[in-house]
N, C-alpha and C. Protein backbone atom coordinates (compact mmCIF):
# COMPACT_ATOMS: atom_id res chain seq x y z
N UNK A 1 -0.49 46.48 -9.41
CA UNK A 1 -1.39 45.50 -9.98
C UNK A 1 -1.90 44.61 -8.84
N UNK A 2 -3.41 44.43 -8.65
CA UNK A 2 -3.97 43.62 -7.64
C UNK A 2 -3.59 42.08 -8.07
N UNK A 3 -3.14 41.28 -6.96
CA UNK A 3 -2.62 39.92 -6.63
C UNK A 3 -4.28 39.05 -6.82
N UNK A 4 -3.77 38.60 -7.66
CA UNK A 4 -4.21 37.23 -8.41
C UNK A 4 -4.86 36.23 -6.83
N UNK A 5 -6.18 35.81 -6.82
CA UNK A 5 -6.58 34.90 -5.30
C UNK A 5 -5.99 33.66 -5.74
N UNK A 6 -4.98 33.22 -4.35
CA UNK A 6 -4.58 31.57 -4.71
C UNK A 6 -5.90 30.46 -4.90
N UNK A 7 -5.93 30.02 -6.07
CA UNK A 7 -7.02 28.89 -5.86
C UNK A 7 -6.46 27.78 -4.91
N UNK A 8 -7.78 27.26 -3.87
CA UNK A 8 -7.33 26.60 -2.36
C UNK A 8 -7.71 25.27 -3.32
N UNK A 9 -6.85 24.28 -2.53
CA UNK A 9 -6.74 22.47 -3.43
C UNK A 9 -8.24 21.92 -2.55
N UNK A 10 -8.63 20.98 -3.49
CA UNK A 10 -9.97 20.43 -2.82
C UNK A 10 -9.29 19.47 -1.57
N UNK A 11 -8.62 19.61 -1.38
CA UNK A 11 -8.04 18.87 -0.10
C UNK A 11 -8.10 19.79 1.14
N UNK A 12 -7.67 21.45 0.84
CA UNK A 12 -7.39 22.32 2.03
C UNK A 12 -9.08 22.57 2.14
N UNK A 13 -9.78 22.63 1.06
CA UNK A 13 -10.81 22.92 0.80
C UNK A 13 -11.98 21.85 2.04
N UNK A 14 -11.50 20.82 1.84
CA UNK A 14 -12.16 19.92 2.63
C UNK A 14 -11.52 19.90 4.26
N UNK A 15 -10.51 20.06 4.17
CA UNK A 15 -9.80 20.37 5.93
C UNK A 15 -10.81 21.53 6.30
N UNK A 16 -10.80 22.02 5.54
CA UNK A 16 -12.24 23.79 5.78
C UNK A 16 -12.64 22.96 6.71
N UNK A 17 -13.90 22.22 6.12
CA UNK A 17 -14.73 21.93 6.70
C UNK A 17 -15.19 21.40 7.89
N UNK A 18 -13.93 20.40 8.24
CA UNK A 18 -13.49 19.88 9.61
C UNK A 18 -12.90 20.96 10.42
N UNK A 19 -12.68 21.94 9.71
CA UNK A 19 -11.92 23.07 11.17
C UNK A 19 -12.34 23.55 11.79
N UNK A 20 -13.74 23.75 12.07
CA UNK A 20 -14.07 24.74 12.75
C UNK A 20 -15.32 23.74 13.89
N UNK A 21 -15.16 22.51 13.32
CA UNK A 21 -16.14 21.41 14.09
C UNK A 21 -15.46 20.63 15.37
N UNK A 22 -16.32 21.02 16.44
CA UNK A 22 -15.97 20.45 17.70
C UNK A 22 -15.82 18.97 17.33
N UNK A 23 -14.09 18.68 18.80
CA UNK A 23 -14.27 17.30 18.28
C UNK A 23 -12.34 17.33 18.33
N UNK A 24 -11.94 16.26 18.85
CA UNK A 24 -10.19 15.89 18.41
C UNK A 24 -10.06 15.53 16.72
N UNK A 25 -10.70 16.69 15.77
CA UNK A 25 -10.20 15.94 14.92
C UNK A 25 -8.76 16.32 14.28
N UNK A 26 -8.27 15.40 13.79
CA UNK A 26 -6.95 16.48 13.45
C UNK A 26 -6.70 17.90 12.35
N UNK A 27 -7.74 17.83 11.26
CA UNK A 27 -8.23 19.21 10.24
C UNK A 27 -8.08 20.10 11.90
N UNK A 28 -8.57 20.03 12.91
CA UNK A 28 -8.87 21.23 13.82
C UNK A 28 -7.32 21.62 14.24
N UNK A 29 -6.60 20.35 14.49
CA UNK A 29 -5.58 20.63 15.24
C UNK A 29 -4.53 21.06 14.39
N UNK A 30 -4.13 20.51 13.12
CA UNK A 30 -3.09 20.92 12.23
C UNK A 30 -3.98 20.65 10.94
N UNK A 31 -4.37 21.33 10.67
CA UNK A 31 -5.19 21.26 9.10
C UNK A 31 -3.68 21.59 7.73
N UNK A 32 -2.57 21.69 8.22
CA UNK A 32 -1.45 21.61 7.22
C UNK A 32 -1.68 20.35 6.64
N UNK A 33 -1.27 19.61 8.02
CA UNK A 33 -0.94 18.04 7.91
C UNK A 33 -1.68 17.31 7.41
N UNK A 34 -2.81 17.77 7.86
CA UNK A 34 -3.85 17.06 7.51
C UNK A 34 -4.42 16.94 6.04
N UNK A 35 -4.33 18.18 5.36
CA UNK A 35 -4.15 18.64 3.78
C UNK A 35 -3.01 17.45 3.21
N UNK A 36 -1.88 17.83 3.58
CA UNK A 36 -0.68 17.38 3.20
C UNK A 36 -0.75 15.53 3.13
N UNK A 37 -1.25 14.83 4.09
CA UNK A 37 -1.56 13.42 4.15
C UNK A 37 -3.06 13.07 3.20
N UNK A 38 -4.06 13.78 2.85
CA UNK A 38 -4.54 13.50 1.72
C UNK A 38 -4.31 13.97 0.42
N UNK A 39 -3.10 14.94 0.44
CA UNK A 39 -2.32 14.42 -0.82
C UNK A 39 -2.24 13.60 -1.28
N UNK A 40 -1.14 12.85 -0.09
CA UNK A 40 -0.30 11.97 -0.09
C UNK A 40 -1.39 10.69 -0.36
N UNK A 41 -2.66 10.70 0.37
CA UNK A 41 -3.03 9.57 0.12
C UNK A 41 -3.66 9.38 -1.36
N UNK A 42 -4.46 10.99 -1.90
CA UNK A 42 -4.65 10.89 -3.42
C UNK A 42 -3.30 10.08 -3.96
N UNK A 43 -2.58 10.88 -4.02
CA UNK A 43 -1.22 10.41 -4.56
C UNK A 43 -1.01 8.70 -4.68
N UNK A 44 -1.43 7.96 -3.60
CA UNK A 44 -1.47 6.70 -3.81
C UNK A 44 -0.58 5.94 -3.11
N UNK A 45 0.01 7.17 -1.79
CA UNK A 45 1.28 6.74 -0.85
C UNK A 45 0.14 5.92 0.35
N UNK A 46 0.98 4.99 0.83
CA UNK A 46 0.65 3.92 1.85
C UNK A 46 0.46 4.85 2.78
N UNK A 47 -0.69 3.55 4.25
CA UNK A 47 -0.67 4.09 5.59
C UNK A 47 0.20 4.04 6.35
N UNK A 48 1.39 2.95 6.06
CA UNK A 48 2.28 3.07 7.29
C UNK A 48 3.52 3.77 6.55
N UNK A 49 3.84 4.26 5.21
CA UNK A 49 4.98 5.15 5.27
C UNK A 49 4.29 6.62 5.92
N UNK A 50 2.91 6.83 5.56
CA UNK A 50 2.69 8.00 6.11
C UNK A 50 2.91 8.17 7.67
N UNK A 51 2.86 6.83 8.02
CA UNK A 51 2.20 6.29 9.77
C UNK A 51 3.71 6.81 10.56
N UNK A 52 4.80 6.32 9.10
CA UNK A 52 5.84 6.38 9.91
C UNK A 52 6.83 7.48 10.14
N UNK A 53 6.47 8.52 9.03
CA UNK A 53 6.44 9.63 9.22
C UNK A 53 6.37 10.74 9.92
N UNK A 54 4.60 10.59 10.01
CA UNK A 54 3.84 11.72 10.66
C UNK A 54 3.83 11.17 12.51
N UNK A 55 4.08 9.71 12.87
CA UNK A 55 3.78 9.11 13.92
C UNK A 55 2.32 8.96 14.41
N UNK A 56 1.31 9.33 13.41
CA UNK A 56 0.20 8.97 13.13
C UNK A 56 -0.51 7.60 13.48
N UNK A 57 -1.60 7.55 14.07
CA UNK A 57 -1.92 5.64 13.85
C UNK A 57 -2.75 5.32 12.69
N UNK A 58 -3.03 4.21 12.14
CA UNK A 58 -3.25 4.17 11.36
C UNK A 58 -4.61 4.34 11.19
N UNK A 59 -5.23 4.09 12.41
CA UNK A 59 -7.02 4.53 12.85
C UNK A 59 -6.98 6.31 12.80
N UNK A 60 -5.98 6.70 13.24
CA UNK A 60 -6.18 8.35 12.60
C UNK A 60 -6.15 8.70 11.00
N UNK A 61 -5.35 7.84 10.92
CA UNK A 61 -5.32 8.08 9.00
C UNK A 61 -6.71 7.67 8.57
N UNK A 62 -7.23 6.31 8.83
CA UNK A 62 -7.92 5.68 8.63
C UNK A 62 -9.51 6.53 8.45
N UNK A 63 -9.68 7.38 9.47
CA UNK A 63 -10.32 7.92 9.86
C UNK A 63 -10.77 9.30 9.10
N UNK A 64 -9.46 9.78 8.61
CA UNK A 64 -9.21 11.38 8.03
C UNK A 64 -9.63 10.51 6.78
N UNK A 65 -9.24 9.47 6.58
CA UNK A 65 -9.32 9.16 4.91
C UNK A 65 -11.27 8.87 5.16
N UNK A 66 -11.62 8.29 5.60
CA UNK A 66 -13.36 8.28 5.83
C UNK A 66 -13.82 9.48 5.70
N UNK A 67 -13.38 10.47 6.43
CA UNK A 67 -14.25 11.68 6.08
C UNK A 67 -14.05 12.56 4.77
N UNK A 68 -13.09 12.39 4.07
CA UNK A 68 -12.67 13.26 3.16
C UNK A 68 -12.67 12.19 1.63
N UNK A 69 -13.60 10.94 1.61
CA UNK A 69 -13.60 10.25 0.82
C UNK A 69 -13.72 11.11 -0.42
N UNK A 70 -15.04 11.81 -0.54
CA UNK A 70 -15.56 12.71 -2.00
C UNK A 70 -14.53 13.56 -2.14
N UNK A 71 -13.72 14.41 -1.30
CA UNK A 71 -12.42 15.32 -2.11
C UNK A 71 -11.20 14.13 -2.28
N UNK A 72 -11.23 13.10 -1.75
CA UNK A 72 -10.15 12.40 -2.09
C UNK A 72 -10.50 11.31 -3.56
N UNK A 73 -11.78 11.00 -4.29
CA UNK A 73 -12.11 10.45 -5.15
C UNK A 73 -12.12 11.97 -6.26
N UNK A 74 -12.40 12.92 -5.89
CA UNK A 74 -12.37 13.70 -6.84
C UNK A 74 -10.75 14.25 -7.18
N UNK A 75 -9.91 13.89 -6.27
CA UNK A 75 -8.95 14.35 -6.58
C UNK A 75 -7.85 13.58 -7.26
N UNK A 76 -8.35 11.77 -7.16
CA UNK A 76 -7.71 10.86 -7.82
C UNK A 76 -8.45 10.83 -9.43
N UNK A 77 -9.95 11.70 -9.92
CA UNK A 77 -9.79 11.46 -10.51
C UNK A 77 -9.20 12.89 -12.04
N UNK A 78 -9.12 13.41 -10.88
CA UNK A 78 -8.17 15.20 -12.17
C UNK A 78 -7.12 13.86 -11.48
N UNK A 79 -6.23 13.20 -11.28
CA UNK A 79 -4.86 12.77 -11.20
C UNK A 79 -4.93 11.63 -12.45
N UNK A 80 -5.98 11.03 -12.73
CA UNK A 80 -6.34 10.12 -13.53
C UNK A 80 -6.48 10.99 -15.12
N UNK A 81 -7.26 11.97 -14.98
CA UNK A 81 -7.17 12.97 -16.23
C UNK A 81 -6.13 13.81 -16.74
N UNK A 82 -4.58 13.74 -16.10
CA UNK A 82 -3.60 14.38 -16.20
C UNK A 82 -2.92 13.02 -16.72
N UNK A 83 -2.83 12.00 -15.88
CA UNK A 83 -2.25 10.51 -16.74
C UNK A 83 -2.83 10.24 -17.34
N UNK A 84 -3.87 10.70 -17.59
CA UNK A 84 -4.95 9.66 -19.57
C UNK A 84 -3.97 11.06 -20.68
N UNK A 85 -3.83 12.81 -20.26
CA UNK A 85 -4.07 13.45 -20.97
C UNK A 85 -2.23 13.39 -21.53
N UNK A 86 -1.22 12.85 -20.61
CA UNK A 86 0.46 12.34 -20.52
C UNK A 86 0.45 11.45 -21.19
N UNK A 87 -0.64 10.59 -21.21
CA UNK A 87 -0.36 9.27 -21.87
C UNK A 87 -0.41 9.32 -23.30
N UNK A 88 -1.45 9.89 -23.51
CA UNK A 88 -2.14 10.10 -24.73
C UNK A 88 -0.97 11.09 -25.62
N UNK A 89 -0.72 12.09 -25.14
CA UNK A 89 0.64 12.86 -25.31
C UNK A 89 1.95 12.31 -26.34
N UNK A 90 2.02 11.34 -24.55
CA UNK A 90 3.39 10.46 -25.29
C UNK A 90 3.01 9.51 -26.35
N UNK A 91 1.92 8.48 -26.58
CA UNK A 91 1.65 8.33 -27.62
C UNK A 91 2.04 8.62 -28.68
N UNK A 92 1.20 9.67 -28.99
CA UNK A 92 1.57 10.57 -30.28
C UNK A 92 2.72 10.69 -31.01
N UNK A 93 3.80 11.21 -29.62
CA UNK A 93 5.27 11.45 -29.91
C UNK A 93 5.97 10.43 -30.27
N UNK A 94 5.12 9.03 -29.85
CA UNK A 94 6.27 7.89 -29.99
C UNK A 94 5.58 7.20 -31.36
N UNK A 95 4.17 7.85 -32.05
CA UNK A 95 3.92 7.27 -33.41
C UNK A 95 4.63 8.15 -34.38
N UNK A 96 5.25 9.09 -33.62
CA UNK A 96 5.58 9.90 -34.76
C UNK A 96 6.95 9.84 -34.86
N UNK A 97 7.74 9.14 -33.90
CA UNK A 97 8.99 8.93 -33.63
C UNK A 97 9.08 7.49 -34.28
N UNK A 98 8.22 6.01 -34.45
CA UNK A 98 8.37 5.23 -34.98
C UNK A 98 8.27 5.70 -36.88
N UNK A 99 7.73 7.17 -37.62
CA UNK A 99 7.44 6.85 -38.47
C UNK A 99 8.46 7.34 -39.07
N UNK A 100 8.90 8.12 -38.20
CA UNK A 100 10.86 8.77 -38.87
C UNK A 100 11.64 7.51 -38.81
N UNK A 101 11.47 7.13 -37.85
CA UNK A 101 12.58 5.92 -38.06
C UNK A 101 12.31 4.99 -39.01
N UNK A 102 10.83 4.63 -39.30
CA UNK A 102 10.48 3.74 -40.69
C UNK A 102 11.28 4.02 -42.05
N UNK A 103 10.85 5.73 -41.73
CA UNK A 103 11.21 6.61 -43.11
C UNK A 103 13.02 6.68 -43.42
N UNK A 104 13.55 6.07 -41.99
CA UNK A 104 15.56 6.08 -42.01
C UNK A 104 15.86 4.62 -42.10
N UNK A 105 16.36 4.30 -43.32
CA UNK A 105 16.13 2.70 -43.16
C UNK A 105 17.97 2.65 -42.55
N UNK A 106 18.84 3.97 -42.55
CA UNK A 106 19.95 3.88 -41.98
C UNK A 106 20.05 3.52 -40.53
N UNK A 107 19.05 4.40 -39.72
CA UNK A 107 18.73 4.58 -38.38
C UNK A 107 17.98 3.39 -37.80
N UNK A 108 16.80 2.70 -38.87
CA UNK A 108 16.53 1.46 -38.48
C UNK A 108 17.44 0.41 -38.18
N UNK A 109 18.00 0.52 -39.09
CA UNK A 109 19.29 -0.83 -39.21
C UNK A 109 20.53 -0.90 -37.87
N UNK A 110 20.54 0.67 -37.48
CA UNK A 110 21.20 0.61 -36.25
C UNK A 110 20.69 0.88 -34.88
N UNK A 111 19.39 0.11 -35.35
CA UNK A 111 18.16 0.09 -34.18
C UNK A 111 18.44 -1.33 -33.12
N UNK A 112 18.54 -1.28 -32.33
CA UNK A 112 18.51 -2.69 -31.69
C UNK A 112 17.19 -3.34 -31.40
N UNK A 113 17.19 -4.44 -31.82
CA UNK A 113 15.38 -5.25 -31.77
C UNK A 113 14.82 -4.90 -30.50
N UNK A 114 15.68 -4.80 -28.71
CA UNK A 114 15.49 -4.96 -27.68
C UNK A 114 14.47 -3.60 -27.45
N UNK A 115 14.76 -1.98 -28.52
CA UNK A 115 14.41 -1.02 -28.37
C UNK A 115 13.38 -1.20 -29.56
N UNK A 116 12.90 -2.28 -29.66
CA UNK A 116 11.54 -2.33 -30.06
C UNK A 116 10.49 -3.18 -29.56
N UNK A 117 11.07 -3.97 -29.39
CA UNK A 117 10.45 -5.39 -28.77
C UNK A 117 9.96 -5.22 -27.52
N UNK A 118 10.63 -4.64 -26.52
CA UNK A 118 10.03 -4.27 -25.04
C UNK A 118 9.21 -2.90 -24.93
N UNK A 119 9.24 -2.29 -25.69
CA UNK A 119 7.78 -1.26 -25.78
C UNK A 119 6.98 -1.74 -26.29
N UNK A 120 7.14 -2.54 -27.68
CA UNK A 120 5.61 -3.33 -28.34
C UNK A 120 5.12 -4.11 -27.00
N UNK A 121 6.19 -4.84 -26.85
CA UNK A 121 5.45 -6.02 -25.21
C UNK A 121 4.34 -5.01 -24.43
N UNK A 122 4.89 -4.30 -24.04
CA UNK A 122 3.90 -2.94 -22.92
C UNK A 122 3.24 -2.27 -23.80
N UNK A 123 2.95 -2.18 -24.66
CA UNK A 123 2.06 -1.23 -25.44
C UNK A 123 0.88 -2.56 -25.81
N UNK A 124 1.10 -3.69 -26.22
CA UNK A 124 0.64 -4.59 -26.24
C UNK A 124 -0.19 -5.42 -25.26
N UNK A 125 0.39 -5.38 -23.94
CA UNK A 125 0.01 -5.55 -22.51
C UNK A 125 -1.05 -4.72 -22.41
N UNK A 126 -0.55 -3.22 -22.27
CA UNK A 126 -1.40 -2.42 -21.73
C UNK A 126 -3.16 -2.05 -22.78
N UNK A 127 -2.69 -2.61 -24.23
CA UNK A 127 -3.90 -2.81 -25.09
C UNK A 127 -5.10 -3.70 -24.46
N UNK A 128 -4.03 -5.02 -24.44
CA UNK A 128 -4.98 -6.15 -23.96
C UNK A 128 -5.80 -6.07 -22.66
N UNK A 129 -5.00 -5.40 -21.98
CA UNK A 129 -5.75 -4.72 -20.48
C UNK A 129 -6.74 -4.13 -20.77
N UNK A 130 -6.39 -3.08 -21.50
CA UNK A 130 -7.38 -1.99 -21.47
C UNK A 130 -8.45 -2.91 -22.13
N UNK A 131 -8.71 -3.86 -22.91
CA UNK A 131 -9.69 -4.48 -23.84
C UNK A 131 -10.66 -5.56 -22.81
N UNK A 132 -9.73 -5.86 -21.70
CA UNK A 132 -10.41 -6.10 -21.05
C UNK A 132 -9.74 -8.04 -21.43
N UNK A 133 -8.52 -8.44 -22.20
CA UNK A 133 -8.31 -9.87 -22.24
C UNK A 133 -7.37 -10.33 -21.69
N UNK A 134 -6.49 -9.42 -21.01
CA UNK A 134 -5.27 -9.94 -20.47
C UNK A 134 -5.76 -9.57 -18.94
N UNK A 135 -5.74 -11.44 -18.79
CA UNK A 135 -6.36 -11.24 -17.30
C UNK A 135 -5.26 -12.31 -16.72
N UNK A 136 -4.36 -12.26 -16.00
CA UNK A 136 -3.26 -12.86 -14.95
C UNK A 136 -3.80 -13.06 -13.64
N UNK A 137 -4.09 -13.88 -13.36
CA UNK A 137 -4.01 -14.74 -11.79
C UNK A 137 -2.35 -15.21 -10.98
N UNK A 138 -1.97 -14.71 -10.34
CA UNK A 138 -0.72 -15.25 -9.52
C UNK A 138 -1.01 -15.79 -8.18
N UNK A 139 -1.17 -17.33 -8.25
CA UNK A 139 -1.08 -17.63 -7.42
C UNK A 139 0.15 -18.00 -6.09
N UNK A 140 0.05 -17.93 -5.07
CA UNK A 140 1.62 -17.99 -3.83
C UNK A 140 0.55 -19.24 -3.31
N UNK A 141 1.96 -20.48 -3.55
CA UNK A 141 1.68 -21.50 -2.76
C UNK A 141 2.60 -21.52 -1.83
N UNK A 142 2.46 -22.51 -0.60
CA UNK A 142 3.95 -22.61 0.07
C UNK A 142 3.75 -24.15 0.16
N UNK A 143 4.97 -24.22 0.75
CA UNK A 143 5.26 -26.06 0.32
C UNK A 143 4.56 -26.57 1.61
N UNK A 144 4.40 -25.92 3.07
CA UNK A 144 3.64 -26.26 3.95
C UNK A 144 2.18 -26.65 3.61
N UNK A 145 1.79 -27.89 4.20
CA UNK A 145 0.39 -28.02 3.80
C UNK A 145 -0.41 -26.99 4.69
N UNK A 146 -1.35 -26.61 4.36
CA UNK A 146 -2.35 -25.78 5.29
C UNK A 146 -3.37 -26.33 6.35
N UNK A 147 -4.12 -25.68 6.87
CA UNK A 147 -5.33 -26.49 7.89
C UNK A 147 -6.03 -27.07 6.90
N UNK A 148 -6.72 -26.21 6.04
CA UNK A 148 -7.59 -26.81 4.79
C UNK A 148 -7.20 -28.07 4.36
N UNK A 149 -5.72 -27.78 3.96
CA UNK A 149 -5.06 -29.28 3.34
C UNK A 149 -5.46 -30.44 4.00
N UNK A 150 -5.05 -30.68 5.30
CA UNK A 150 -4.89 -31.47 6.16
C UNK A 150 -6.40 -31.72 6.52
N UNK A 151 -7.13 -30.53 6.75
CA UNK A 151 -8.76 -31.34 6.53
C UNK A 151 -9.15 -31.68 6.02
N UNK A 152 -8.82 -31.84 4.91
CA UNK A 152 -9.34 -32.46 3.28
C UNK A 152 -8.66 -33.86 3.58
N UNK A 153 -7.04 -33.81 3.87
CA UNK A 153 -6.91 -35.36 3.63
C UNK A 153 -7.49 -36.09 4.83
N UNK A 154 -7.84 -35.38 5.60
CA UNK A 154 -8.42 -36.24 6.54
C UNK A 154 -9.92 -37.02 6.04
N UNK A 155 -10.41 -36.13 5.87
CA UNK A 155 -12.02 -36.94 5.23
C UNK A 155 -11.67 -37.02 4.42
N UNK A 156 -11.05 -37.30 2.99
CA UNK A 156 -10.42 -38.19 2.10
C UNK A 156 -10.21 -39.26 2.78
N UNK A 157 -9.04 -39.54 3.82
CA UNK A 157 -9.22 -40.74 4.18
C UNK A 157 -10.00 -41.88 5.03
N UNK A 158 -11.09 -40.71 5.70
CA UNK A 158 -12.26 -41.47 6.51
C UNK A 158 -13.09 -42.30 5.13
N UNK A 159 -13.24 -41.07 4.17
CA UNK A 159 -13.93 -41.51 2.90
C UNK A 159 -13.23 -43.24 2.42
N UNK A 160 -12.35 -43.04 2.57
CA UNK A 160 -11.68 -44.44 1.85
C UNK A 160 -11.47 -45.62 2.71
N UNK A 161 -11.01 -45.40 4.22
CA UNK A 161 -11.81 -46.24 5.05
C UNK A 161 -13.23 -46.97 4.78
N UNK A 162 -14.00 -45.93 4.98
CA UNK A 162 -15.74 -46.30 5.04
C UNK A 162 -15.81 -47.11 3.98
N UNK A 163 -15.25 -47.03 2.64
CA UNK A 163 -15.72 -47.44 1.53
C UNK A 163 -14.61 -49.50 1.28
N UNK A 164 -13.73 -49.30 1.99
CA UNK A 164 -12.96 -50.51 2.20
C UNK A 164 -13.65 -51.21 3.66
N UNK A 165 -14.41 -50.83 4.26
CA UNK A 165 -14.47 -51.40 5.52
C UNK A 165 -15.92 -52.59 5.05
N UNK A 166 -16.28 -53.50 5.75
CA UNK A 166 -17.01 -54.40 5.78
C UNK A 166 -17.59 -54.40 6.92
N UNK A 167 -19.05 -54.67 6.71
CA UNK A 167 -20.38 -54.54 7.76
C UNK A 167 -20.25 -55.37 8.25
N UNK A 168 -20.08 -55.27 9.52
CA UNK A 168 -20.58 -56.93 10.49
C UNK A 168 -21.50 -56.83 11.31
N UNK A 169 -22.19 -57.20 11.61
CA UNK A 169 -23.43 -57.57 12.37
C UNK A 169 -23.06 -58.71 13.75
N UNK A 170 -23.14 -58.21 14.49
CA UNK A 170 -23.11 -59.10 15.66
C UNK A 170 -24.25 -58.89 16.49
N UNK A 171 -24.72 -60.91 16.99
CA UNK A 171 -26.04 -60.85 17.46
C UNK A 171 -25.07 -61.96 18.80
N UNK A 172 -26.28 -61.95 19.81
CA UNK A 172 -25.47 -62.29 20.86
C UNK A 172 -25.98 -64.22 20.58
N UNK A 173 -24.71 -64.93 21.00
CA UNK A 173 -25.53 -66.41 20.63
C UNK A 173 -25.85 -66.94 21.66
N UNK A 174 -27.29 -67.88 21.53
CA UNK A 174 -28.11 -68.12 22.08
C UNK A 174 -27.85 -69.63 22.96
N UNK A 175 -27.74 -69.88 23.70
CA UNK A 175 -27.40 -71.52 24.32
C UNK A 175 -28.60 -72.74 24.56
């Protein structure tokens, strides 16, 4: 029986293209690696665990990730259509798993609130997100004042000077 052609990943697919083009790029020199680190970067892994890894700089990563933007957006988004199509999945399983347990008022009763309460929270969260109303700001202060700070109180206090100070006029006197 004739062998089935491996379908090539739009990642090796795109190393193609850099391989055969004059030039230090790395697709020429190791097009494995080079495949293998826009995985990794679809995937959503950092530059410096890769950096620290591969011994890579981060202007080489930096660089591989510039040219291979369109196979690397197309490939986050089949990664995005496999987590909408998981999500959606588990869903299902877990409306259909809340309606047995509705239907066991034995199994309810030896339900603990905690194994309800912290999935509604995240199912709830992730509603409001998706709706577009749960919007969180975290701000990091530190107790150090900043340059800003300190320029502000400064003309704050020129401001309050100027406004306490009194005009004098001096004329020279005459004999």
């Amino acid at each position: 029986m004739p062998r089935k052609p491996r379908k090539t990943s739009l990642m090796a697919q795109s190393v193609a293209t850099y391989g055969g083009v004059a030039g230090n790029y790395l697709e020429r020199k190791d097009p494995q690696l080079a495949a293998s680190i826009l995985d990794r970067l679809a995937d959503g892994e950092s530059f410096n665990s890769i950096s620290k890894e591969t011994g890579l700089k981060w202007e080489t990563l930096s660089r591989l990730k510039a040219r291979h933007k369109m196979a690397l957006d197309q490939r986050r988004a089949m990664l995005a259509d496999d987590a909408l199509d998981i999500a959606e999945g588990l869903r299902l399983l877990q409306k259909e798993k809340m309606r047995m347990l509705a239907e066991d008022p034995d199994q309810l009763a030896r339900t603990n609130i905690k194994d309800l309460a912290i999935p509604w929270g995240i199912a709830n969260d992730k509603f409001l997100s998706a709706m577009g109303e749960n919007k969180v700001v975290v701000e990091h202060k530190s107790s150090a004042p900043s340059l800003e700070d300190a320029v502000k109180a400064i003309e704050e206090a020129r401001a309050k000077l100027k406004a306490a100070s009194v005009e004098t006029i001096v004329s020279p006197i005459k004999e």
